[in-house]
Protein backbone atom coordinates (compact mmCIF):
# COMPACT_ATOMS: atom_id res chain seq x y z
CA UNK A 1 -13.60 15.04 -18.17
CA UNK A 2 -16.67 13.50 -18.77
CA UNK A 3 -19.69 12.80 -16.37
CA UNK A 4 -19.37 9.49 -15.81
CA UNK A 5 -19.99 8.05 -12.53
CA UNK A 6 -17.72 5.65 -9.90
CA UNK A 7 -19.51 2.01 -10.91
CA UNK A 8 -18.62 0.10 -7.21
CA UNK A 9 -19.76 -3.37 -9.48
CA UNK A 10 -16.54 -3.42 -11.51
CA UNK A 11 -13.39 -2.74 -12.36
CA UNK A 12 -11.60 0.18 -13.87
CA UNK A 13 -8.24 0.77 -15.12
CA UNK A 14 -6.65 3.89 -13.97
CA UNK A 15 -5.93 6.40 -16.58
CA UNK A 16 -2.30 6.88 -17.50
CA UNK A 17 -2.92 10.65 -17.10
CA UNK A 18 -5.27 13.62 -15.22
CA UNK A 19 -5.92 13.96 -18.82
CA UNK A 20 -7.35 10.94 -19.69
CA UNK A 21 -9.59 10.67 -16.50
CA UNK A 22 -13.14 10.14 -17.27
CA UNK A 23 -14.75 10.14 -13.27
CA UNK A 24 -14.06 12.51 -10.98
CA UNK A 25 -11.96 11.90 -7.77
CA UNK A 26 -9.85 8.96 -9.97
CA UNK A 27 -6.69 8.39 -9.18
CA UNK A 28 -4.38 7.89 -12.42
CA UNK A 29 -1.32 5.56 -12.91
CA UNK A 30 0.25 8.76 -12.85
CA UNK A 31 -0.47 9.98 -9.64
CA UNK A 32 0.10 6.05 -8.03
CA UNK A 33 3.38 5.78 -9.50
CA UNK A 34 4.62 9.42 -7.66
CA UNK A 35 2.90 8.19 -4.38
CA UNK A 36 5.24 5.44 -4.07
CA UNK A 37 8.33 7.47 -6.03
CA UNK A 38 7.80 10.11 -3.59
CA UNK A 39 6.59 8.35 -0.28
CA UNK A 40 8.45 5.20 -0.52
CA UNK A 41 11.59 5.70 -3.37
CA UNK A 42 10.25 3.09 -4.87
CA UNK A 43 11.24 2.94 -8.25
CA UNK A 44 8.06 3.65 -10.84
CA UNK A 45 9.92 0.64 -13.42
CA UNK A 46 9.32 -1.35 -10.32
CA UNK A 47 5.55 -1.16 -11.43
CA UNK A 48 6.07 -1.46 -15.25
CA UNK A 49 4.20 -4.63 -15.80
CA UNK A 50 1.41 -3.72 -13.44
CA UNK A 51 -1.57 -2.28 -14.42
CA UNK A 52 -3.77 -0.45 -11.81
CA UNK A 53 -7.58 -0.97 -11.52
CA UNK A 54 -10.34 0.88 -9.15
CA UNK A 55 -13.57 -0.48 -7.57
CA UNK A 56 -15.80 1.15 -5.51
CA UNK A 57 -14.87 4.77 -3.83
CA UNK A 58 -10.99 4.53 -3.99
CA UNK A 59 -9.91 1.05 -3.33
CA UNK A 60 -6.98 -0.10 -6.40
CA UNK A 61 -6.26 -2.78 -7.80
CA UNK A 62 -2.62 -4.12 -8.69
CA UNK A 63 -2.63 -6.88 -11.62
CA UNK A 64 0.88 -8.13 -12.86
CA UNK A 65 -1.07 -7.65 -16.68
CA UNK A 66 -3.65 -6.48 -18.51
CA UNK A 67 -7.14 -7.26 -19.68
CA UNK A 68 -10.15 -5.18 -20.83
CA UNK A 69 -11.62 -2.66 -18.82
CA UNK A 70 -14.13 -2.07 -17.76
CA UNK A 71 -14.28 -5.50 -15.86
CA UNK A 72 -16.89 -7.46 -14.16
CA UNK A 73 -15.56 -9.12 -11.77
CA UNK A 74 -14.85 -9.11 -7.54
CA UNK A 75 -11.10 -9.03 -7.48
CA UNK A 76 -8.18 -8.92 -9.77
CA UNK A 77 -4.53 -9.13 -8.58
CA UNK A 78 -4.00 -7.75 -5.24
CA UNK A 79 -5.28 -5.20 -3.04
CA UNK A 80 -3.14 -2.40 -3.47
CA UNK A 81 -3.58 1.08 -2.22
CA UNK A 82 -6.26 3.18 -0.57
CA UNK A 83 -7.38 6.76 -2.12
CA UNK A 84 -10.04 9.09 -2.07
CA UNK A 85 -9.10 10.10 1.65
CA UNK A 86 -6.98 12.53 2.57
CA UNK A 87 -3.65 10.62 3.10
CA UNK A 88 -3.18 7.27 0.78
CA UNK A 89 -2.30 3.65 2.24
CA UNK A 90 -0.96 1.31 1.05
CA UNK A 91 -2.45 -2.25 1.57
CA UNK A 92 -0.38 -5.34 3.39
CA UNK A 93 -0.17 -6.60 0.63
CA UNK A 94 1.09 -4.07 -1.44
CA UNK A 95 3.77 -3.73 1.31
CA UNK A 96 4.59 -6.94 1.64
CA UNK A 97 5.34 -7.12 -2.22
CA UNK A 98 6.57 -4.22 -3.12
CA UNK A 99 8.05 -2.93 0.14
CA UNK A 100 11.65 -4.02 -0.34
CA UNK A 101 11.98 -1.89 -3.13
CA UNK A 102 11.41 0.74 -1.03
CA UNK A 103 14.18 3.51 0.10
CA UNK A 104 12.16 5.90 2.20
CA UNK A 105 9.80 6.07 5.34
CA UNK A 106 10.91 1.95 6.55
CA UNK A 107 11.13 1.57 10.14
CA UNK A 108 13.51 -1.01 11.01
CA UNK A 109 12.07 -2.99 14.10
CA UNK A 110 14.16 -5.01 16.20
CA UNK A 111 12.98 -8.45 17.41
CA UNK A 112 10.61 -7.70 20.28
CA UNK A 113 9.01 -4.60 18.34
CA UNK A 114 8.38 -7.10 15.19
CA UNK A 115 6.65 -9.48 17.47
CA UNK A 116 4.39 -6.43 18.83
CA UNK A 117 3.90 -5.32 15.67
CA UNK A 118 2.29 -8.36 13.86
CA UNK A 119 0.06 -9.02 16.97
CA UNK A 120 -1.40 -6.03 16.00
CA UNK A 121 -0.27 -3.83 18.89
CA UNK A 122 0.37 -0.07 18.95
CA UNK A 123 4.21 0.97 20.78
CA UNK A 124 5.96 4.05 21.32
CA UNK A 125 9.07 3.99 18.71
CA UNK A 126 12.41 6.08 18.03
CA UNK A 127 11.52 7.63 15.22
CA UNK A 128 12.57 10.73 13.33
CA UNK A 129 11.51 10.41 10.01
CA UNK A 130 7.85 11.64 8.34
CA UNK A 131 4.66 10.85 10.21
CA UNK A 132 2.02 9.26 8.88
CA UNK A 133 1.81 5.13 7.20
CA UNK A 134 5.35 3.85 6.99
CA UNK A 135 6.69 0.68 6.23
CA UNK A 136 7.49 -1.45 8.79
CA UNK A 137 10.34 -3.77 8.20
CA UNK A 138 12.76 -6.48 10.16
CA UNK A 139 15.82 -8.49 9.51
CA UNK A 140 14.94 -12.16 8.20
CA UNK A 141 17.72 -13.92 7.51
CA UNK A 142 20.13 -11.24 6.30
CA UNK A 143 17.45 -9.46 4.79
CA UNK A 144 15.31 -6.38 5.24
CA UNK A 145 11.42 -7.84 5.17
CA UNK A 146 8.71 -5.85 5.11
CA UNK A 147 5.63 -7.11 7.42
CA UNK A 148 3.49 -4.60 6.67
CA UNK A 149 2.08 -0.81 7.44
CA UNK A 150 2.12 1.10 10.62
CA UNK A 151 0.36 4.65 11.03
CA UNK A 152 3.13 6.72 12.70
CA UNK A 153 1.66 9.63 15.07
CA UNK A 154 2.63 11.31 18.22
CA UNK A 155 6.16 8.77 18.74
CA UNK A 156 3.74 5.95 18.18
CA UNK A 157 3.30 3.03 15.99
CA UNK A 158 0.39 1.91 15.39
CA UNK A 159 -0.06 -1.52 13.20
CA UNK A 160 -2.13 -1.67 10.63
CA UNK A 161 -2.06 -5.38 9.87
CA UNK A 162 -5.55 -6.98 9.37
CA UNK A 163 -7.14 -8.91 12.44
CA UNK A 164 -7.22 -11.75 10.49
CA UNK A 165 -3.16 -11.73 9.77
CA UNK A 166 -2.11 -10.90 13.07
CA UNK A 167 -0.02 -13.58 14.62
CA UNK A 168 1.50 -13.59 18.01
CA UNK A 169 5.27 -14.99 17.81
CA UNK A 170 7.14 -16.49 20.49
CA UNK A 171 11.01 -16.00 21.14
CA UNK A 172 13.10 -18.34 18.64
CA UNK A 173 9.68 -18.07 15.81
């Protein structure tokens, strides 16, 4: 591993492999492929045509291609997950994607704890699967949907949907 430093002005791709890492504290494609095999059961093909990008101090990038790197640019793709802390999260977005793929840590809400949930509000839940950022899902139509992540701790859920996506639903919405 070489000395090169994070540069927060553009985007990397991940390296496929620990081995190929050239700044410290990088996550690979590796390593975000087993976060959501392992977390989630999502599928790593799921991600095939994806390729992964960093800028700045751990937030990735998720582009359905690929293009040179290093790139100078503000955003490419989505907003995908969160690293360089101690526990990963995925993004909305990457949820909201990516999320029905998933087989593992989904909380199935019922109507009234959807509507709590995208307001943005925090409720106690039945839950006894793994703490920490789950998926939180509803039934749309027949389907499971995922609306986004919620920070399970201490029997409660705690939304993590951005202020500026919270919406407050009325019965029949």
């Amino acid at each position: 591993m070489s000395d090169r430093t994070n540069d927060g002005s553009q985007l990397d791709r991940l390296p496929a492999t620990a081995d190929e890492r050239v700044v410290e504290g990088r996550a690979t494609r590796q390593e975000v492929l087993d976060f959501w095999d392992e977390r989630y059961a999502v599928a790593p093909e799921i991600f095939e045509n994806y390729s992964f990008w960093e800028k700045g101090g751990g937030k990735l990038w998720a582009f359905r291609g690929a293009v040179a790197s290093p790139l100078e640019a503000e955003a490419l793709g989505m907003t995908f997950l969160r690293t360089r802390q101690e526990h990963w999260k995925p993004t909305t977005n990457a949820v909201q994607r990516f999320g029905r793929h998933a087989e593992k840590n989904v909380v199935e809400l019922a109507d009234a704890e959807a509507r709590r949930f995208v307001a943005g509000e925090d409720q106690p839940i039945d839950w006894d699967g793994d703490w920490g950022y789950l998926i939180a899902a509803h039934d749309l139509a027949g389907e499971r949907e995922p609306l986004g992540v919620g920070l399970f701790i201490d029997g409660e859920l705690r939304s993590q949907v951005p202020k500026g996506r919270r919406r407050e639903l009325i019965d029949g919405e």
